[in-house]
C-alpha atoms as a PDB file:
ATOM      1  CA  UNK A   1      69.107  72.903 127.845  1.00  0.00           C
ATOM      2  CA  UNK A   2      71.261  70.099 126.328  1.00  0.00           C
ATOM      3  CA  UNK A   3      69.804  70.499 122.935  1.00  0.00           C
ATOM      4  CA  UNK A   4      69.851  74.119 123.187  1.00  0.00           C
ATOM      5  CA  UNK A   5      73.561  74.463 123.261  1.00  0.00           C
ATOM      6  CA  UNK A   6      73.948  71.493 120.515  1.00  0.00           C
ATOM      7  CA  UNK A   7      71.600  74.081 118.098  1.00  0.00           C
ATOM      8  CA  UNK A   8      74.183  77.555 119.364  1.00  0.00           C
ATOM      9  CA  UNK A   9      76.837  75.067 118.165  1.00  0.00           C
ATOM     10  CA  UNK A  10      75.353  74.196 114.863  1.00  0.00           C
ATOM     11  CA  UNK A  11      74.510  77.380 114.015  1.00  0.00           C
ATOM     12  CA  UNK A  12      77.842  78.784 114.801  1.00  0.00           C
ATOM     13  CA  UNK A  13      79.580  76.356 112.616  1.00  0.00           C
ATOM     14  CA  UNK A  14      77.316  76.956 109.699  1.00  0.00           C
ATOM     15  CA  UNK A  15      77.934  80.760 109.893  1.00  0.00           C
ATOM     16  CA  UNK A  16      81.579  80.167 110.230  1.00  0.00           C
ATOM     17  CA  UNK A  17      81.137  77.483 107.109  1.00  0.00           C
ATOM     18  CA  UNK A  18      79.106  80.330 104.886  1.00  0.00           C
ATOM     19  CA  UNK A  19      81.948  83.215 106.112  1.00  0.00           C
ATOM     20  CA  UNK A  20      84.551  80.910 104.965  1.00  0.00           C
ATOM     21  CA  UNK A  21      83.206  79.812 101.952  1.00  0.00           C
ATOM     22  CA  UNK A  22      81.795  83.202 100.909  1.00  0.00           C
ATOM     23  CA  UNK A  23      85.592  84.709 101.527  1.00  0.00           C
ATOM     24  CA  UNK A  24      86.998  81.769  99.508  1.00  0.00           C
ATOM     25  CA  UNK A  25      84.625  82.125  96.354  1.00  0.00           C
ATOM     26  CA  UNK A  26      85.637  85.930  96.702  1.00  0.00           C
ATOM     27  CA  UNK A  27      88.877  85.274  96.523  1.00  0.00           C
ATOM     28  CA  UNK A  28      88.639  82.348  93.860  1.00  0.00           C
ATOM     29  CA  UNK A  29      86.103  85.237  91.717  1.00  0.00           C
ATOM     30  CA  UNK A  30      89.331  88.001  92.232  1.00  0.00           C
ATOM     31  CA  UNK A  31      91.831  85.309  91.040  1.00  0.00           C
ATOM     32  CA  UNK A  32      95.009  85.491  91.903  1.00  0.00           C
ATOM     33  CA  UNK A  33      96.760  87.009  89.099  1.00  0.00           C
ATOM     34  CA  UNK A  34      98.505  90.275  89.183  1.00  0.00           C
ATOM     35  CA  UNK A  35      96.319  92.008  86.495  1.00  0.00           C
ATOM     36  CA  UNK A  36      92.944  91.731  88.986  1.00  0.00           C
ATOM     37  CA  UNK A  37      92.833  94.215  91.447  1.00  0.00           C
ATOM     38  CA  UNK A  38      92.549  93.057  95.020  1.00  0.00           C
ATOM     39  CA  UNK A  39      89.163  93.914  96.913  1.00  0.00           C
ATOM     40  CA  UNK A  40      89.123  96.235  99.644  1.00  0.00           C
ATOM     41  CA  UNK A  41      89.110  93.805 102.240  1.00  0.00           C
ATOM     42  CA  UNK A  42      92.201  91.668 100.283  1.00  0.00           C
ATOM     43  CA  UNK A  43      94.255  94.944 100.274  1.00  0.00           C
ATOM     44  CA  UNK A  44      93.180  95.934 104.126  1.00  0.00           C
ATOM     45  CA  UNK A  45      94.232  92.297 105.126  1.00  0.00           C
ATOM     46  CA  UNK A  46      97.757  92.940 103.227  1.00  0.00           C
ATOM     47  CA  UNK A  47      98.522  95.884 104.698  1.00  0.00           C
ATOM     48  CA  UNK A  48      97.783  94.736 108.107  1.00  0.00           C
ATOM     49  CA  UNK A  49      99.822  92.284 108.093  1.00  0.00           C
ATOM     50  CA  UNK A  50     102.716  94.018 106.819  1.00  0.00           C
ATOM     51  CA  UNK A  51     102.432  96.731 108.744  1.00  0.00           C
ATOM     52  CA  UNK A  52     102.837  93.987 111.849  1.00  0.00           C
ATOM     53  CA  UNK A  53     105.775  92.602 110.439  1.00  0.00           C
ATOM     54  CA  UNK A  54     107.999  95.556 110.973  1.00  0.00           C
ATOM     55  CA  UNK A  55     109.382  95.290 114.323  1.00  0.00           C
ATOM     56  CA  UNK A  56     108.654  98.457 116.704  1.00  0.00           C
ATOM     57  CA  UNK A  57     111.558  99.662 117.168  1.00  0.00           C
ATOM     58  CA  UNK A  58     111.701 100.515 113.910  1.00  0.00           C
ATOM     59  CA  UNK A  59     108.869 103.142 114.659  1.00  0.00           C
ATOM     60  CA  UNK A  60     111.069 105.641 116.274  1.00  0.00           C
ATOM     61  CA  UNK A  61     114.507 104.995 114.814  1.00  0.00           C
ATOM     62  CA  UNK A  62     116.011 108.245 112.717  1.00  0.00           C
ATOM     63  CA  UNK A  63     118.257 108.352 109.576  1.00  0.00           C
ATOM     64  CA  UNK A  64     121.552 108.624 111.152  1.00  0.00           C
ATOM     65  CA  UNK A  65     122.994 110.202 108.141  1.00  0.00           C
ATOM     66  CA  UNK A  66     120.105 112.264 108.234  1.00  0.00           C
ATOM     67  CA  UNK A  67     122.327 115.791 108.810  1.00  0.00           C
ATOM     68  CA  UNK A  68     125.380 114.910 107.196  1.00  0.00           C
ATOM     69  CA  UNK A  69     125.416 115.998 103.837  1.00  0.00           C
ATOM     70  CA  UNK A  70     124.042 112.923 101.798  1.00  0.00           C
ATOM     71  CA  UNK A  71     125.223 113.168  98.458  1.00  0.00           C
ATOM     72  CA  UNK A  72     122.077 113.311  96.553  1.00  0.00           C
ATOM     73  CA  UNK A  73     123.206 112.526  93.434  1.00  0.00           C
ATOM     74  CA  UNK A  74     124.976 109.590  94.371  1.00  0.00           C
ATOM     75  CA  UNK A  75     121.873 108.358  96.475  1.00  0.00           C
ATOM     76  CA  UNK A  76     119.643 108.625  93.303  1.00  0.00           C
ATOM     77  CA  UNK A  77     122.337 107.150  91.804  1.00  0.00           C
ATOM     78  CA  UNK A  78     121.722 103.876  93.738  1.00  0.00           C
ATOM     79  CA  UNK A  79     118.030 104.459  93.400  1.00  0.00           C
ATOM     80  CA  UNK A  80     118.179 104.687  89.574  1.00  0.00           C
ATOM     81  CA  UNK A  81     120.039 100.986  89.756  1.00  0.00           C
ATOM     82  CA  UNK A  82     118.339  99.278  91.927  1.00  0.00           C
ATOM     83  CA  UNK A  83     114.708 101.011  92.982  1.00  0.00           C
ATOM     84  CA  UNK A  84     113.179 102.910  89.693  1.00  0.00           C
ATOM     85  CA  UNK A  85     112.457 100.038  87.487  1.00  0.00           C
ATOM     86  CA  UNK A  86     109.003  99.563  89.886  1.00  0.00           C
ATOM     87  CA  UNK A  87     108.806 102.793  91.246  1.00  0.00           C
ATOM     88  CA  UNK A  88     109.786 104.941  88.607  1.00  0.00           C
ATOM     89  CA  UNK A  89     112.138 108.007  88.029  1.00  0.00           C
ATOM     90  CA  UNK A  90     110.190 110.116  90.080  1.00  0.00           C
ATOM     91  CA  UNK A  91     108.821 107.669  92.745  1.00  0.00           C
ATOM     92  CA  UNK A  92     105.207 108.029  91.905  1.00  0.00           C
ATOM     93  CA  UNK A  93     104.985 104.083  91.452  1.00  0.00           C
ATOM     94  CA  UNK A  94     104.755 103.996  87.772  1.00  0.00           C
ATOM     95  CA  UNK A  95     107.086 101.077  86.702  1.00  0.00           C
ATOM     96  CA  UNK A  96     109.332 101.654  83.724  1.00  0.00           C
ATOM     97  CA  UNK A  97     108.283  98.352  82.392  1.00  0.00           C
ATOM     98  CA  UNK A  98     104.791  97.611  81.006  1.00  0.00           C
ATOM     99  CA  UNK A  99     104.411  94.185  83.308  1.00  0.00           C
ATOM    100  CA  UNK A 100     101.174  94.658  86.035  1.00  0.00           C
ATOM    101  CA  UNK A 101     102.277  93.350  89.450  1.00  0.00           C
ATOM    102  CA  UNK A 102     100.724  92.693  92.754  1.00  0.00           C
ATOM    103  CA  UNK A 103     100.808  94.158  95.319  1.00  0.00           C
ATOM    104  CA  UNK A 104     101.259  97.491  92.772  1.00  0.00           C
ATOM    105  CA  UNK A 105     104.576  99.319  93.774  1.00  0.00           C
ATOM    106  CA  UNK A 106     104.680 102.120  96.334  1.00  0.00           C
ATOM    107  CA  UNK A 107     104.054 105.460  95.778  1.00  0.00           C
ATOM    108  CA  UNK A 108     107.261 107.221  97.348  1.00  0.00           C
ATOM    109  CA  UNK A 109     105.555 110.659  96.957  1.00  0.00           C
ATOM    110  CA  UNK A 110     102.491 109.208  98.862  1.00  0.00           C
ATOM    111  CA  UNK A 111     101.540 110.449 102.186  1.00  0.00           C
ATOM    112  CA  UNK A 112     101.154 107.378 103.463  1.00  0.00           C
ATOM    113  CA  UNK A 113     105.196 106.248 102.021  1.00  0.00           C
ATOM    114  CA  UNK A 114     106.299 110.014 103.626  1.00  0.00           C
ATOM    115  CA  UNK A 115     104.370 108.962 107.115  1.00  0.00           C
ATOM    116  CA  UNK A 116     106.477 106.198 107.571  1.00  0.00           C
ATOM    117  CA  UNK A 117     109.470 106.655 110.118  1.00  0.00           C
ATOM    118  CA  UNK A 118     113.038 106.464 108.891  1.00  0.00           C
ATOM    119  CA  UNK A 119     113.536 103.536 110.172  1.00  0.00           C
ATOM    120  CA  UNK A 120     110.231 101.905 108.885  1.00  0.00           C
ATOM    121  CA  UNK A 121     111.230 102.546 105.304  1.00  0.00           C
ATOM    122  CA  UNK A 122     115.256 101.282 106.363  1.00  0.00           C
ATOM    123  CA  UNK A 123     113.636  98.391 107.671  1.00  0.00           C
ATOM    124  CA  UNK A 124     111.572  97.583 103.914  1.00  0.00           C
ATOM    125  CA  UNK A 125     114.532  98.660 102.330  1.00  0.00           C
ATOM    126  CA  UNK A 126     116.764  96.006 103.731  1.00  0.00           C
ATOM    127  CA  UNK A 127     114.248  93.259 104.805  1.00  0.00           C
ATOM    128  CA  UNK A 128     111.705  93.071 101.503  1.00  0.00           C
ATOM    129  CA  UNK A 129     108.469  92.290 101.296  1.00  0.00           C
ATOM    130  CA  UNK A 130     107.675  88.908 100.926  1.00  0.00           C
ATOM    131  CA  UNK A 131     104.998  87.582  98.790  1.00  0.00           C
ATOM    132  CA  UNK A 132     105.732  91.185  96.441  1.00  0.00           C
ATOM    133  CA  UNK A 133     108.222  92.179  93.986  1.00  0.00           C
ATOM    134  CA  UNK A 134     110.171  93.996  96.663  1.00  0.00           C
ATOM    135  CA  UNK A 135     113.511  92.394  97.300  1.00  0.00           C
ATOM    136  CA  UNK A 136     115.926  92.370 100.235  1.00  0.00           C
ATOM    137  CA  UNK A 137     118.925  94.902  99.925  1.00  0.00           C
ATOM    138  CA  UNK A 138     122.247  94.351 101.605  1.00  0.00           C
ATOM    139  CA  UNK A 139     123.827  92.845 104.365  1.00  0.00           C
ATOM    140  CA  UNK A 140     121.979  92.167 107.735  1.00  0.00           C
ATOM    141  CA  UNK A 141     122.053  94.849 110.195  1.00  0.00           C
ATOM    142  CA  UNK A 142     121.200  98.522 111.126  1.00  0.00           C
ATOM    143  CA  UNK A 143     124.515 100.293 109.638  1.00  0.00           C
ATOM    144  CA  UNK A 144     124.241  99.978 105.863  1.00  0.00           C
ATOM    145  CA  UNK A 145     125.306 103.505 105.198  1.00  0.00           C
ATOM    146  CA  UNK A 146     124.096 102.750 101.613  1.00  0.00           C
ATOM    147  CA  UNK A 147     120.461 102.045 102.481  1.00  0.00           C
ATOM    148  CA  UNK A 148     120.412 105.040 104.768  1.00  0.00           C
ATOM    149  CA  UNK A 149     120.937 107.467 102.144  1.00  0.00           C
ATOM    150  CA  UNK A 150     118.216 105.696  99.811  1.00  0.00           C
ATOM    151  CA  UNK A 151     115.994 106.731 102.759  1.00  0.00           C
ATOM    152  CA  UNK A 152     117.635 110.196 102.685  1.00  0.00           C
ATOM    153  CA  UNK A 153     116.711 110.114  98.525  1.00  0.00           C
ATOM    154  CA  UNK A 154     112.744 108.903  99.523  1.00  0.00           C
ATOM    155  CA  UNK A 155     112.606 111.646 101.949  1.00  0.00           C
ATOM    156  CA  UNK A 156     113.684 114.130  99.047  1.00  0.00           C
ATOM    157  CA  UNK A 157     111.536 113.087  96.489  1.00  0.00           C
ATOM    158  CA  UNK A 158     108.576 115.091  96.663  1.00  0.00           C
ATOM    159  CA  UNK A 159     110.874 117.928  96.494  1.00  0.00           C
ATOM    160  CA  UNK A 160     113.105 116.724  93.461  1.00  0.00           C
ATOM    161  CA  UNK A 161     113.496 119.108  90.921  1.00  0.00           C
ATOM    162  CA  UNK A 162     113.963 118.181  87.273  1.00  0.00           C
ATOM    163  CA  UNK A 163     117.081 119.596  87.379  1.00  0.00           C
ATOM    164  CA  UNK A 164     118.489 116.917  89.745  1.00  0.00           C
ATOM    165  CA  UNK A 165     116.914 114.510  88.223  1.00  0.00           C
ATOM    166  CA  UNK A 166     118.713 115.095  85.206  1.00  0.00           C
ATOM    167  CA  UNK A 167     121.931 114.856  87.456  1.00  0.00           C
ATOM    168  CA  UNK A 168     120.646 112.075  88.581  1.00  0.00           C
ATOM    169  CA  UNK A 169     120.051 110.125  85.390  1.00  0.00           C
ATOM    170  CA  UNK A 170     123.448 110.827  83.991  1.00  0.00           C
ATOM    171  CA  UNK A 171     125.202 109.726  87.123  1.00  0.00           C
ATOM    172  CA  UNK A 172     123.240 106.192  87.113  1.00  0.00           C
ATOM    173  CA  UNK A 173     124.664 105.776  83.708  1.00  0.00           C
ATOM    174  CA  UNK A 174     128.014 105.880  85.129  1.00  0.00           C
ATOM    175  CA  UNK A 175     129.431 103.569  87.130  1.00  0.00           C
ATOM    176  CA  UNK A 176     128.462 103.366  90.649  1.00  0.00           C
ATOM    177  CA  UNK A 177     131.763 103.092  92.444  1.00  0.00           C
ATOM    178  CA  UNK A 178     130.836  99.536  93.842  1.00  0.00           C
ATOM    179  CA  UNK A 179     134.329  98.445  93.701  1.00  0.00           C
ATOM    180  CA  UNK A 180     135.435 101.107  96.130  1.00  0.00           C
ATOM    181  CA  UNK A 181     132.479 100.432  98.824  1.00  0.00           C
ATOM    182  CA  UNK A 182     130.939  97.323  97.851  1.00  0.00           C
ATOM    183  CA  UNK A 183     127.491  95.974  99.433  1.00  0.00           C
ATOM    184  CA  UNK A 184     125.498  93.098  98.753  1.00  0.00           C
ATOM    185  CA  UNK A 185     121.891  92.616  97.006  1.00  0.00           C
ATOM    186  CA  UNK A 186     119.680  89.905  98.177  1.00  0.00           C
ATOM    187  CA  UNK A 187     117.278  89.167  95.405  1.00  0.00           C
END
């Protein structure tokens, strides 16, 4: 009986050696560059664990600005500055530069970007992502009026028409009026 439970332990450890040495020489074989693409199970992993980093509450909270008017313009304004660099004019994730990064930029227009609650896309607006290209935006806190209507301007982009987009690219070539309502940006 002794030796019995001995060999269950043995052979547990070597399948738990193999498993971890198979998932290291697949990760070691993907390299970890941003040019290879991450394997199904990489990219599953990621999103898990990002998706358990945003606190719950989160889940339910709603754009307080929501039915107030946002300024559109003004809104893509901001998101011209500070947000379409990665994830393009339009939001569809296409950066303006010709650099590859991982993880890729969102999507905006994406289903799975228009799923997310108000406050879930608040929440990766002002906390980052670590470990991505993603940065932290203003102060601490669950009142920046600013990043509220950049939510507003995600919500609207799979309705932008060229037309505002237009209106949009001219204002972000003024200035933005920081002087007048300034905020902070936490690279």
């Amino acid at each position: 009986m002794k030796q019995r439970i001995v060999n269950v332990w043995a052979a547990l450890s070597f399948i738990g050696f193999v498993t971890v040495a198979v998932v290291g020489l697949i990760m070691w074989s993907h390299s970890f560059n941003s040019r290879a693409k991450p394997s199904e199970m990489e990219a599953s992993v990621a999103m898990k664990a990002h998706d358990s980093s945003i606190p719950d509450r989160y889940e339910t909270m709603k754009n307080p600005l929501a039915n107030s008017g946002i300024n559109l313009v003004e809104a893509g304004g901001h998101y011209e500055e500070h947000c379409a660099a990665c994830h393009g004019d339009s939001g569809n994730g296409e950066p303006k530069f010709h650099g590859l990064m991982y993880p890729r930029p969102s999507n905006l227009l994406s289903k799975d970007t228009q799923e997310m609650s108000d406050g879930e896309i608040y929440f990766i607006i002002k906390q980052g992502i670590r470990y991505s290209g993603m940065p932290a935006f203003g102060k601490p806190g669950d009142d920046d009026e600013h990043a509220w209507k950049m939510v507003a301007y995600v919500r609207h982009l799979p309705q932008l028409t060229r037309a505002e987009e237009q209106q949009v690219l001219q204002q972000s070539q003024e200035p933005m009026g920081h002087e007048d309502a300034p905020h902070e940006h936490s690279h």
